[in-house]
PDB file of N, CA and C in Angstrom:
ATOM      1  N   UNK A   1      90.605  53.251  77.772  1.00  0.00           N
ATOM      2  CA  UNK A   1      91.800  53.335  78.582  1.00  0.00           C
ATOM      3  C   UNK A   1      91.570  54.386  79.673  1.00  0.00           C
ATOM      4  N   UNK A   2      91.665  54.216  80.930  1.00  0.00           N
ATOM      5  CA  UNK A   2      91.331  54.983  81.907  1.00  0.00           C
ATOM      6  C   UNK A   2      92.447  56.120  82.199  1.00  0.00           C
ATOM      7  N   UNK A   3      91.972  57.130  82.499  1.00  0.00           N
ATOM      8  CA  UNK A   3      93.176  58.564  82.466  1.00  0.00           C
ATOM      9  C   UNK A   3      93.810  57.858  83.237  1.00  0.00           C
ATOM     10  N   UNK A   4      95.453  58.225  83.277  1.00  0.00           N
ATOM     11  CA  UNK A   4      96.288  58.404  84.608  1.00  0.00           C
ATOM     12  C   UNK A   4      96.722  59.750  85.413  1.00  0.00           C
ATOM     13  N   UNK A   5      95.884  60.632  84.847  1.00  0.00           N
ATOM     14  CA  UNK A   5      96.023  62.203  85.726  1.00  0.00           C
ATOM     15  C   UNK A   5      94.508  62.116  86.655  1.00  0.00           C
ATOM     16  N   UNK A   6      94.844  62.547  87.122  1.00  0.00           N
ATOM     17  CA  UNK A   6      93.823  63.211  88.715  1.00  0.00           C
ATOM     18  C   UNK A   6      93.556  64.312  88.768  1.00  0.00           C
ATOM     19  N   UNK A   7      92.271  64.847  88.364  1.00  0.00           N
ATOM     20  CA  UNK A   7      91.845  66.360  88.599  1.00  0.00           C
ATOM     21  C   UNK A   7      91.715  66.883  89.583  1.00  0.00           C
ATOM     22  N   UNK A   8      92.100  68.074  89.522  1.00  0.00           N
ATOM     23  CA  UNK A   8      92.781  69.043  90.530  1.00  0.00           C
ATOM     24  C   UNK A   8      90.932  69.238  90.917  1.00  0.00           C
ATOM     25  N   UNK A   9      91.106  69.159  92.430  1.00  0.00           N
ATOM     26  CA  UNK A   9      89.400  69.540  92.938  1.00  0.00           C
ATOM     27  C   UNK A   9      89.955  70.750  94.004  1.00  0.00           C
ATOM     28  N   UNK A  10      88.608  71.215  94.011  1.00  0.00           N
ATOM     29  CA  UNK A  10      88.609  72.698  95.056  1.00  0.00           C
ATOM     30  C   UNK A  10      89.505  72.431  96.288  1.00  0.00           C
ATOM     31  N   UNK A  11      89.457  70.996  97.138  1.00  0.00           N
ATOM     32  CA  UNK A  11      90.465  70.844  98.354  1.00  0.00           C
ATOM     33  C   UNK A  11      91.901  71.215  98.246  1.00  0.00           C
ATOM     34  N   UNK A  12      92.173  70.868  96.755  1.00  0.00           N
ATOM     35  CA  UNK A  12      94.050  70.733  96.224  1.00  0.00           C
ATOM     36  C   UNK A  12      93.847  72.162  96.265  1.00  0.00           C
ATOM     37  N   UNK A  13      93.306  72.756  95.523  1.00  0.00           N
ATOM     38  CA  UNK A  13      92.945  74.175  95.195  1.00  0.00           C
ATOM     39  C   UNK A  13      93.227  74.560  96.767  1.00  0.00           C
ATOM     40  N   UNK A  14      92.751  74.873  97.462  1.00  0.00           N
ATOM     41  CA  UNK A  14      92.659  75.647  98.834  1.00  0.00           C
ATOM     42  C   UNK A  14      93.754  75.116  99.775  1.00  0.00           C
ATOM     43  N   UNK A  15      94.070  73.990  99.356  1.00  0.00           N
ATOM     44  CA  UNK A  15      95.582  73.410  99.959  1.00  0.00           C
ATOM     45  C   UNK A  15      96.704  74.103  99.754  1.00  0.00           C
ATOM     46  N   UNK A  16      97.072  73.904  98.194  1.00  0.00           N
ATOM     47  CA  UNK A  16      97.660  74.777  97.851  1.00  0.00           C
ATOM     48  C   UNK A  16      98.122  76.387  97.889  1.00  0.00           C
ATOM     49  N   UNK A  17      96.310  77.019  97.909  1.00  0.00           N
ATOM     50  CA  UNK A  17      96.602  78.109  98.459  1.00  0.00           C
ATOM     51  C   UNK A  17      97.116  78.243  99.759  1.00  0.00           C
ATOM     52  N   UNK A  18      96.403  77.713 100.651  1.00  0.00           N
ATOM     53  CA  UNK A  18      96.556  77.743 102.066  1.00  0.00           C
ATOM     54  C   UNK A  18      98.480  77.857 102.254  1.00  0.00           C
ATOM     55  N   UNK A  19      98.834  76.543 101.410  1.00  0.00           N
ATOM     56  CA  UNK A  19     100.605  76.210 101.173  1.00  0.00           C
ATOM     57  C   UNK A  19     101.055  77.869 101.167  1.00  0.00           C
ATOM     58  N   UNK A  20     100.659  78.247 100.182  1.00  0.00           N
ATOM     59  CA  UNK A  20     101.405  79.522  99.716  1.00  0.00           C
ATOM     60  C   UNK A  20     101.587  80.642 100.337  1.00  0.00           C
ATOM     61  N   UNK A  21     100.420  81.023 101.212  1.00  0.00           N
ATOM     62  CA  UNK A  21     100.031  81.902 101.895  1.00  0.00           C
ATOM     63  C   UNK A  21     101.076  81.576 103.116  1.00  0.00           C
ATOM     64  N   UNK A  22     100.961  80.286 103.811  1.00  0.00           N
ATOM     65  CA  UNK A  22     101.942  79.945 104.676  1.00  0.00           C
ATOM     66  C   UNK A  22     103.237  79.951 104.526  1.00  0.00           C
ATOM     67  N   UNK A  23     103.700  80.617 103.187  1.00  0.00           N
ATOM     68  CA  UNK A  23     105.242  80.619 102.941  1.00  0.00           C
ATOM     69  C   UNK A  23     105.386  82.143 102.945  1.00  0.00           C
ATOM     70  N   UNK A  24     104.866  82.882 103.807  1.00  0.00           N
ATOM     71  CA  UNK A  24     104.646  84.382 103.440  1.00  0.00           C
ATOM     72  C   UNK A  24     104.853  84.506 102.953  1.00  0.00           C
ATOM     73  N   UNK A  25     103.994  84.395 101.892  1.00  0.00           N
ATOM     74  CA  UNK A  25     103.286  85.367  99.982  1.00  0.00           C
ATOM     75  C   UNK A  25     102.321  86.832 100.983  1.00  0.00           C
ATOM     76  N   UNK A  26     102.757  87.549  99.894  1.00  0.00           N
ATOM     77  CA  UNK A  26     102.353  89.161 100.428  1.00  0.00           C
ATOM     78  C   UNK A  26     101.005  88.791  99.460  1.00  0.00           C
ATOM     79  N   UNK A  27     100.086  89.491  99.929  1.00  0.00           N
ATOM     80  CA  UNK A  27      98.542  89.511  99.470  1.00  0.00           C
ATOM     81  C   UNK A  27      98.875  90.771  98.395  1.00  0.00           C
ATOM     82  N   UNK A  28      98.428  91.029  97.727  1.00  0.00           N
ATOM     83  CA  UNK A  28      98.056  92.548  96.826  1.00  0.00           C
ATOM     84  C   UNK A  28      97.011  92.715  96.601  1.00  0.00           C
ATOM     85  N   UNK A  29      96.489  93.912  97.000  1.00  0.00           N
ATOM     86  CA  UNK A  29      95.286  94.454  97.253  1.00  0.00           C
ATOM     87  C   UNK A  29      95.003  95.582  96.498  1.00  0.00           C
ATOM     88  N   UNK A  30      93.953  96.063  95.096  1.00  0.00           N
ATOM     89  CA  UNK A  30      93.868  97.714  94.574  1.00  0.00           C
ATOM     90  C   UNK A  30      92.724  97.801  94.766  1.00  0.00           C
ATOM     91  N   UNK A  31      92.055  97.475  95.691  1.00  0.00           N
ATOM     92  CA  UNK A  31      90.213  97.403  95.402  1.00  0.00           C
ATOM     93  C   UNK A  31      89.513  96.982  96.791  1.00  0.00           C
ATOM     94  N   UNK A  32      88.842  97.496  97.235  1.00  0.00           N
ATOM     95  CA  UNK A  32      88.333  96.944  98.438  1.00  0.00           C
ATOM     96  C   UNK A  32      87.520  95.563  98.347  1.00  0.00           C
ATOM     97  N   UNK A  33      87.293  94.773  97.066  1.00  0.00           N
ATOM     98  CA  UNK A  33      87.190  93.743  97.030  1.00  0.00           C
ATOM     99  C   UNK A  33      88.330  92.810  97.764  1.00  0.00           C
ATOM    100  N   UNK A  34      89.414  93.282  97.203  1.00  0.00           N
ATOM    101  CA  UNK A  34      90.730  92.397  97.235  1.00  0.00           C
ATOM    102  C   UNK A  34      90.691  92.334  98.723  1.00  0.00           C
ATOM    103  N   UNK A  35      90.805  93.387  99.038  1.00  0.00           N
ATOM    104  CA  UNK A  35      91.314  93.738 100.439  1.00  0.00           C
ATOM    105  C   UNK A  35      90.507  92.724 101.127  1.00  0.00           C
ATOM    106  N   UNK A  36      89.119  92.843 100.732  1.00  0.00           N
ATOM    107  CA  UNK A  36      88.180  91.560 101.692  1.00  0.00           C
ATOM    108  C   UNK A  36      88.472  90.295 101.432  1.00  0.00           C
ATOM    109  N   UNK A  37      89.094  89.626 100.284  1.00  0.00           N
ATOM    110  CA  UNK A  37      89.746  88.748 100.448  1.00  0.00           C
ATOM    111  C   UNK A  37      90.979  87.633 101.256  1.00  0.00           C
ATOM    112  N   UNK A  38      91.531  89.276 101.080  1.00  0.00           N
ATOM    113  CA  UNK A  38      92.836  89.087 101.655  1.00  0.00           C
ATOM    114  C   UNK A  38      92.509  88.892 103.539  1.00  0.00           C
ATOM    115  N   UNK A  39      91.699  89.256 103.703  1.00  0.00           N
ATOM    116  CA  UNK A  39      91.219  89.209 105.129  1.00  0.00           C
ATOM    117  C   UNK A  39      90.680  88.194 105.425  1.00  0.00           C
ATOM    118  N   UNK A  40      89.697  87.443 104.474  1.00  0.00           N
ATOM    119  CA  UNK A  40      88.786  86.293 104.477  1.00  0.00           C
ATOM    120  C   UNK A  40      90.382  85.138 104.750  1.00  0.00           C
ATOM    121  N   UNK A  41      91.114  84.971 103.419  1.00  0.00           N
ATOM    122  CA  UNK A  41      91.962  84.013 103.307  1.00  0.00           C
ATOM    123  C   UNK A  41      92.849  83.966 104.668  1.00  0.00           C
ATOM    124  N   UNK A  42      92.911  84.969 105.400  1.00  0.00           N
ATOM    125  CA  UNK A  42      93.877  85.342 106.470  1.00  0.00           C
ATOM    126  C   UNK A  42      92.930  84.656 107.721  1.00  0.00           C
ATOM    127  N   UNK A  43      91.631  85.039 107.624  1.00  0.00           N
ATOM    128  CA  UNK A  43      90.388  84.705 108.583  1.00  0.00           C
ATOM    129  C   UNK A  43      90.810  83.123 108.660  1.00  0.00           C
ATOM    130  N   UNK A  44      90.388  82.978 107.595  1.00  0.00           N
ATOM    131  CA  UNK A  44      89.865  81.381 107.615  1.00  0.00           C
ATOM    132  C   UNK A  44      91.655  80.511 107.610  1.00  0.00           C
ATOM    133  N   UNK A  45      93.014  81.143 107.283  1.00  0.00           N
ATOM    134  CA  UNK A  45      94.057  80.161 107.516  1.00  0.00           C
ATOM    135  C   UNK A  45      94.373  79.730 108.880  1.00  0.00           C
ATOM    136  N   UNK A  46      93.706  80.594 109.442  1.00  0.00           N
ATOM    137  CA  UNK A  46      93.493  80.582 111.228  1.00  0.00           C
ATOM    138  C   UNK A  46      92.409  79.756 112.072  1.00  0.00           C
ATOM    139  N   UNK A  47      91.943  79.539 110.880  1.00  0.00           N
ATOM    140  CA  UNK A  47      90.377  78.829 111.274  1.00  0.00           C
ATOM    141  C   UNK A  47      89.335  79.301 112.358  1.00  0.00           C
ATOM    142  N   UNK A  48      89.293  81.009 111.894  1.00  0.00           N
ATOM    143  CA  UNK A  48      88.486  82.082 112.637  1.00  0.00           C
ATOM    144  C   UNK A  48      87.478  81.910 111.875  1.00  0.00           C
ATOM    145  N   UNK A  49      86.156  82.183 112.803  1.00  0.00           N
ATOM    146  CA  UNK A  49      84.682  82.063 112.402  1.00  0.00           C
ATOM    147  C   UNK A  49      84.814  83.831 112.119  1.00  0.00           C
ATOM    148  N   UNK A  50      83.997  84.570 111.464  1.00  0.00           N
ATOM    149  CA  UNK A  50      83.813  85.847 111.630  1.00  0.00           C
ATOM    150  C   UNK A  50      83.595  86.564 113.256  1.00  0.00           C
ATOM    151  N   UNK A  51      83.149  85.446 113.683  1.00  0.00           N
ATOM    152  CA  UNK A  51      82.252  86.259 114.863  1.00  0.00           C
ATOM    153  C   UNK A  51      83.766  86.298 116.098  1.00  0.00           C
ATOM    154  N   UNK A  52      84.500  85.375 115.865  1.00  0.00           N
ATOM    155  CA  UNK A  52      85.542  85.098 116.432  1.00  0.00           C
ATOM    156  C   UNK A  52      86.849  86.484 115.992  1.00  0.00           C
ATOM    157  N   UNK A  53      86.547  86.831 114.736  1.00  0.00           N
ATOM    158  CA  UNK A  53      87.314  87.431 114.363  1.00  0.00           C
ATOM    159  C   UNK A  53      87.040  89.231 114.849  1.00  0.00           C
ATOM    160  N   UNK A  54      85.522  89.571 114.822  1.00  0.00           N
ATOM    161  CA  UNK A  54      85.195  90.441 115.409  1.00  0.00           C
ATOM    162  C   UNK A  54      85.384  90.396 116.808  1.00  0.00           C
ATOM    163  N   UNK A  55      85.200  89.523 117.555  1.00  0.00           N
ATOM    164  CA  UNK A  55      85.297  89.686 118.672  1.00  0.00           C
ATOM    165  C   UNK A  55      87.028  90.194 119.357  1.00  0.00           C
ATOM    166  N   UNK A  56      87.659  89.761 118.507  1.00  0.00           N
ATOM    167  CA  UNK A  56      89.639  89.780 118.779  1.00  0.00           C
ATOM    168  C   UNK A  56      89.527  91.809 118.303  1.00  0.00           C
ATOM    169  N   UNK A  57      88.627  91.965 117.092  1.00  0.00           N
ATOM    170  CA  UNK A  57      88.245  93.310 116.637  1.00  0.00           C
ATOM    171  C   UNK A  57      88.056  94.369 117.357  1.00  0.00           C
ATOM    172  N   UNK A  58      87.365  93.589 118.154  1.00  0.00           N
ATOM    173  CA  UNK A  58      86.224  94.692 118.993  1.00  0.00           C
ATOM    174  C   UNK A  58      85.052  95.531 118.005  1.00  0.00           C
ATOM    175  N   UNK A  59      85.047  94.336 116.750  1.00  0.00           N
ATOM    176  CA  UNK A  59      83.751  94.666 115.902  1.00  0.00           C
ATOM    177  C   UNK A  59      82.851  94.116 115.997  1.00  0.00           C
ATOM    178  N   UNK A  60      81.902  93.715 115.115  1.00  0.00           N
ATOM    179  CA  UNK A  60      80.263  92.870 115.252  1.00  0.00           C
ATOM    180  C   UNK A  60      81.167  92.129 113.724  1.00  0.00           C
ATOM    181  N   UNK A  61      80.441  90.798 113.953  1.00  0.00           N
ATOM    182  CA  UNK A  61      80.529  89.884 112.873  1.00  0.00           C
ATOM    183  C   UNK A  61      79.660  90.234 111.490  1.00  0.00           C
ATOM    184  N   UNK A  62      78.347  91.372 111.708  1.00  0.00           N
ATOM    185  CA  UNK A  62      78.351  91.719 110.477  1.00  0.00           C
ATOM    186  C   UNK A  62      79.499  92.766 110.177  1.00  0.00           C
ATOM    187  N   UNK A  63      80.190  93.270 110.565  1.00  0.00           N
ATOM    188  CA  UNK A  63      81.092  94.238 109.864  1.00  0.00           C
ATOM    189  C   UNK A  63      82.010  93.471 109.191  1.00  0.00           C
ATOM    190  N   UNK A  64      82.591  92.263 110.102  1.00  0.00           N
ATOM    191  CA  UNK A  64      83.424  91.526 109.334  1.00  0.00           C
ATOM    192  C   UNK A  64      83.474  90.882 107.688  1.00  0.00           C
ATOM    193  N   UNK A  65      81.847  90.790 107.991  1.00  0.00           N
ATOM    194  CA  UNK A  65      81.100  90.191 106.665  1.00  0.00           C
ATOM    195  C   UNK A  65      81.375  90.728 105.503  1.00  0.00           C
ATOM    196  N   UNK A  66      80.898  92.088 105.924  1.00  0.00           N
ATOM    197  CA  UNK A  66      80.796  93.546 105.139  1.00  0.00           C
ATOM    198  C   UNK A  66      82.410  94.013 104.421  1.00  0.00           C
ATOM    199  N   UNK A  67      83.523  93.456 105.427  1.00  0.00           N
ATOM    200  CA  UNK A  67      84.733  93.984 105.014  1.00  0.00           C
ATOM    201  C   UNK A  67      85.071  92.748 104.148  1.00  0.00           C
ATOM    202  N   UNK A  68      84.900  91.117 103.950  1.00  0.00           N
ATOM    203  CA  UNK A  68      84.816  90.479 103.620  1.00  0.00           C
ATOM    204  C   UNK A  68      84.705  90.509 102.598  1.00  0.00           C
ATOM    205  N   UNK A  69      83.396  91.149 101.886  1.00  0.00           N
ATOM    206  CA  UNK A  69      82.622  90.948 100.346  1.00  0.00           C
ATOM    207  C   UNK A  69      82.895  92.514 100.106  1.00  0.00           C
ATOM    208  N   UNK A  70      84.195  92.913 100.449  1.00  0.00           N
ATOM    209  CA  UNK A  70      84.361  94.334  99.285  1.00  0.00           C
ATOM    210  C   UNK A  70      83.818  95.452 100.100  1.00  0.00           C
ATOM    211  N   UNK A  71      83.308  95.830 101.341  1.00  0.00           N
ATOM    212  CA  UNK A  71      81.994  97.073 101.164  1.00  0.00           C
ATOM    213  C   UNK A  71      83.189  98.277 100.977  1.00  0.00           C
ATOM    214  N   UNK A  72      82.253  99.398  99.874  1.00  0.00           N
ATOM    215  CA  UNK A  72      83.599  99.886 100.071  1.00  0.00           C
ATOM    216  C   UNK A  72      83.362 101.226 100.773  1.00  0.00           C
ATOM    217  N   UNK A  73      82.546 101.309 101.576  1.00  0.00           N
ATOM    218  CA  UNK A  73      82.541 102.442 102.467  1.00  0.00           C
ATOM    219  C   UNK A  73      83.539 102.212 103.992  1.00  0.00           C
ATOM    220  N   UNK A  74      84.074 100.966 104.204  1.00  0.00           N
ATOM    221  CA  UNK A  74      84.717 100.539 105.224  1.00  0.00           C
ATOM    222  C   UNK A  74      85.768 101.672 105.540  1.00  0.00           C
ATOM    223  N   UNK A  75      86.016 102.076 106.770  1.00  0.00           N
ATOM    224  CA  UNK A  75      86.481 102.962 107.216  1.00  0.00           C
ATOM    225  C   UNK A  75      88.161 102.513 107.310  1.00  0.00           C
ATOM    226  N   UNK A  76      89.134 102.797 107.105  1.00  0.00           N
ATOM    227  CA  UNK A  76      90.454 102.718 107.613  1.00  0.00           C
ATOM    228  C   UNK A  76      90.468 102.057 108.354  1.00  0.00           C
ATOM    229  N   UNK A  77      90.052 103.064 109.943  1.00  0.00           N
ATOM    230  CA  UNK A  77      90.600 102.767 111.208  1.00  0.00           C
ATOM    231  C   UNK A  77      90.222 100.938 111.508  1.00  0.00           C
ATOM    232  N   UNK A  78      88.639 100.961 110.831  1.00  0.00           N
ATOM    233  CA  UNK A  78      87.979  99.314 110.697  1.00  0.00           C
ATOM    234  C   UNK A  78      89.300  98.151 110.022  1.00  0.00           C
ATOM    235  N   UNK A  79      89.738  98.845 109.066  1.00  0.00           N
ATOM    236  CA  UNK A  79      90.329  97.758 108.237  1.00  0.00           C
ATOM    237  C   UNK A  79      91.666  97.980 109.563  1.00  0.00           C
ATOM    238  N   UNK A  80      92.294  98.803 109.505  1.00  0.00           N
ATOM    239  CA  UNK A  80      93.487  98.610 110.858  1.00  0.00           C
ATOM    240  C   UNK A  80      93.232  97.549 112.007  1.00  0.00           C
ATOM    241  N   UNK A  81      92.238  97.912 112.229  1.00  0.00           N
ATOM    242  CA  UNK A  81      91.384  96.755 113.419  1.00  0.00           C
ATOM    243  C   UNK A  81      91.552  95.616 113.387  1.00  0.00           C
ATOM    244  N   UNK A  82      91.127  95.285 112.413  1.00  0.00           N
ATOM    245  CA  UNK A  82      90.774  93.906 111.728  1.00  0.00           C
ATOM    246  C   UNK A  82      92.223  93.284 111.189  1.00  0.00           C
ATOM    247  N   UNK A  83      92.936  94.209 111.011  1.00  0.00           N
ATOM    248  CA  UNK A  83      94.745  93.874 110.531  1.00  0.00           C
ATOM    249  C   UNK A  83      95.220  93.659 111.565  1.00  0.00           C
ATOM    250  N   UNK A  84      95.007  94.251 112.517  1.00  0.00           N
ATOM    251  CA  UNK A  84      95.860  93.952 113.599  1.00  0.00           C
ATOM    252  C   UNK A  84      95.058  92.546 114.661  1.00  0.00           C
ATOM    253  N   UNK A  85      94.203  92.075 114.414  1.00  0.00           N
ATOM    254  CA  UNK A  85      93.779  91.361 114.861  1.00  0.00           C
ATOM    255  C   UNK A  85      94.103  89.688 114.551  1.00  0.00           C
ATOM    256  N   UNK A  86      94.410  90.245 113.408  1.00  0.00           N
ATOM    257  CA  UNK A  86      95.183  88.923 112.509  1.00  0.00           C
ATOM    258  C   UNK A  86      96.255  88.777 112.520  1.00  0.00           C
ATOM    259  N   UNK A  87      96.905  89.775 113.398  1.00  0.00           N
ATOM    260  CA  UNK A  87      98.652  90.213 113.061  1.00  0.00           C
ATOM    261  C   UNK A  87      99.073  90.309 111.713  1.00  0.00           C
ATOM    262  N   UNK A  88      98.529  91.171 111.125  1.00  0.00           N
ATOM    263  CA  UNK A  88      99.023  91.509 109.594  1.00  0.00           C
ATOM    264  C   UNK A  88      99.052  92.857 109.998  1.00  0.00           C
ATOM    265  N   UNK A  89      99.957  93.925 108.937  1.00  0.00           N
ATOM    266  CA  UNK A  89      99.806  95.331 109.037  1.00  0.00           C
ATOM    267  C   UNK A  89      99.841  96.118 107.556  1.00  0.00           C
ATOM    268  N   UNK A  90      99.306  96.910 107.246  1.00  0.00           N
ATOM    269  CA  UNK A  90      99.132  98.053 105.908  1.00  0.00           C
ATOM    270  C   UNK A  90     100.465  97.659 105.279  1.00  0.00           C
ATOM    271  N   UNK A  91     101.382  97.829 104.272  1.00  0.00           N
ATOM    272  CA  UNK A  91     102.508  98.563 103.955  1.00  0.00           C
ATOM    273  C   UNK A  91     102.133  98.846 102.527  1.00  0.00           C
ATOM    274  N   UNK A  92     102.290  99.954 102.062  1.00  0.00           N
ATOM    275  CA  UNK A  92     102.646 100.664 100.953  1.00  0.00           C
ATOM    276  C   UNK A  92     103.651 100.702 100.161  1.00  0.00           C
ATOM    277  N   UNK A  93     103.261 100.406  98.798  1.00  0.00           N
ATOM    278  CA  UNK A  93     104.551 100.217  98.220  1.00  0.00           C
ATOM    279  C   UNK A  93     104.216 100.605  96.217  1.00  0.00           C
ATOM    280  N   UNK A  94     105.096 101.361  95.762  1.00  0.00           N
ATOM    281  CA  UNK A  94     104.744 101.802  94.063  1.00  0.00           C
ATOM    282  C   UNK A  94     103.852 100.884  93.454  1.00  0.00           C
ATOM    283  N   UNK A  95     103.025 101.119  92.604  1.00  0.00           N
ATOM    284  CA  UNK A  95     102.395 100.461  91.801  1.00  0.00           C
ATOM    285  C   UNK A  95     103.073  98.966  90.962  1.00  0.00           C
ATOM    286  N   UNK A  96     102.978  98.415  90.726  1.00  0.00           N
ATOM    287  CA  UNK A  96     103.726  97.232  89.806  1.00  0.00           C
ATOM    288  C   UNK A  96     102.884  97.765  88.445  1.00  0.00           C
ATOM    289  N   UNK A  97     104.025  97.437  87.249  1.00  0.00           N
ATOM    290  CA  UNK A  97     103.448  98.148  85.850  1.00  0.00           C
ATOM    291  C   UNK A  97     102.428  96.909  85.512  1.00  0.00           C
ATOM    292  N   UNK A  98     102.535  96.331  85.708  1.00  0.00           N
ATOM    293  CA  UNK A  98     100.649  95.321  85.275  1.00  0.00           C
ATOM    294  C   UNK A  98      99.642  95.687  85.898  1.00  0.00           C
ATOM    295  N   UNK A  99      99.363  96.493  86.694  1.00  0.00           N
ATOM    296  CA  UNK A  99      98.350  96.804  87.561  1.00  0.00           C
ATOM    297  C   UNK A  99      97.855  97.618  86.730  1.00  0.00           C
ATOM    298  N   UNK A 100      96.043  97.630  86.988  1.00  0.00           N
ATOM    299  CA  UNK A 100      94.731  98.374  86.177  1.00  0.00           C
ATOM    300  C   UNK A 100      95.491 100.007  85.986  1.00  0.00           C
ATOM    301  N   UNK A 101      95.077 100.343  85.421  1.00  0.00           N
ATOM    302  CA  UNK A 101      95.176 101.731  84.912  1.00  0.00           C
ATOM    303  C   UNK A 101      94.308 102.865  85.975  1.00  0.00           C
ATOM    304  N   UNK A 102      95.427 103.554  86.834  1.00  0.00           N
ATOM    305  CA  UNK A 102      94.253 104.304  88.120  1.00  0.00           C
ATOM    306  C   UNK A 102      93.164 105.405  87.472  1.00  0.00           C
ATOM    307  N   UNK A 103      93.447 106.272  86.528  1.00  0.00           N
ATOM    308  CA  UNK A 103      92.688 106.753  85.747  1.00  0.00           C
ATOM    309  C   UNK A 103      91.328 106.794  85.901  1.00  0.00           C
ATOM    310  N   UNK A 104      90.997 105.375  85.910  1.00  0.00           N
ATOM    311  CA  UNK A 104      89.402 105.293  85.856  1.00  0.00           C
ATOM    312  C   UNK A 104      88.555 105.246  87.758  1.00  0.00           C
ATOM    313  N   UNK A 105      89.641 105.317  88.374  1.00  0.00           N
ATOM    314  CA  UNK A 105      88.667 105.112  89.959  1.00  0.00           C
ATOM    315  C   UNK A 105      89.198 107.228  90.309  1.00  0.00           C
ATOM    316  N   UNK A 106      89.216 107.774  89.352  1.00  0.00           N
ATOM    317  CA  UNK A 106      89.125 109.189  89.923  1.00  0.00           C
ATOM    318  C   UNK A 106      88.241 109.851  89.049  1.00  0.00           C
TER     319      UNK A 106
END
């Protein structure tokens, strides 16, 4: 008897996300991994190449790369850059009680 469900493939996957993100969902970020995420997903809902994205920067497309995959020496003023280039901006806000335990990054 042949299924009648349809597996969910990576396109639904990134659709979906893409959906969500477009309903302004706030990103959360504790890690400079995240943060490069949150930039990538923002990059690419725009359908910015890196080099495209540095250039709006006034960075080099390897930095973009670099902020991309986590680096975590990335400077502030870089990540501001790169926020404002996307029209996104910083905001700060208390911890949520499910979040990692800070303890261990001091």
């Amino acid at each position: 008897m042949p299924h009648k469900h349809r597996l969910c493939v990576k396109s639904d996957i990134d659709t979906l996300s893409d959906l969500a993100h477009n309903l302004d969902v706030n990103d959360l970020a504790r890690d400079p991994k995240q943060i490069g995420n949150a930039i990538r997903r923002a990059r690419k809902r725009r359908a910015w190449s890196q080099k495209t994205l540095g250039d709006l920067a006034a960075l080099r497309q390897e930095t973009i790369s670099l902020l991309e995959t986590g680096n975590p020496a990335a400077k502030i003023e870089t990540i501001l850059a790169v926020l404002a280039a996307l029209d996104l901006e910083l905001q700060i806000a208390p911890r949520s009680q499910n979040g990692p335990d800070v303890k261990g990054y001091f």
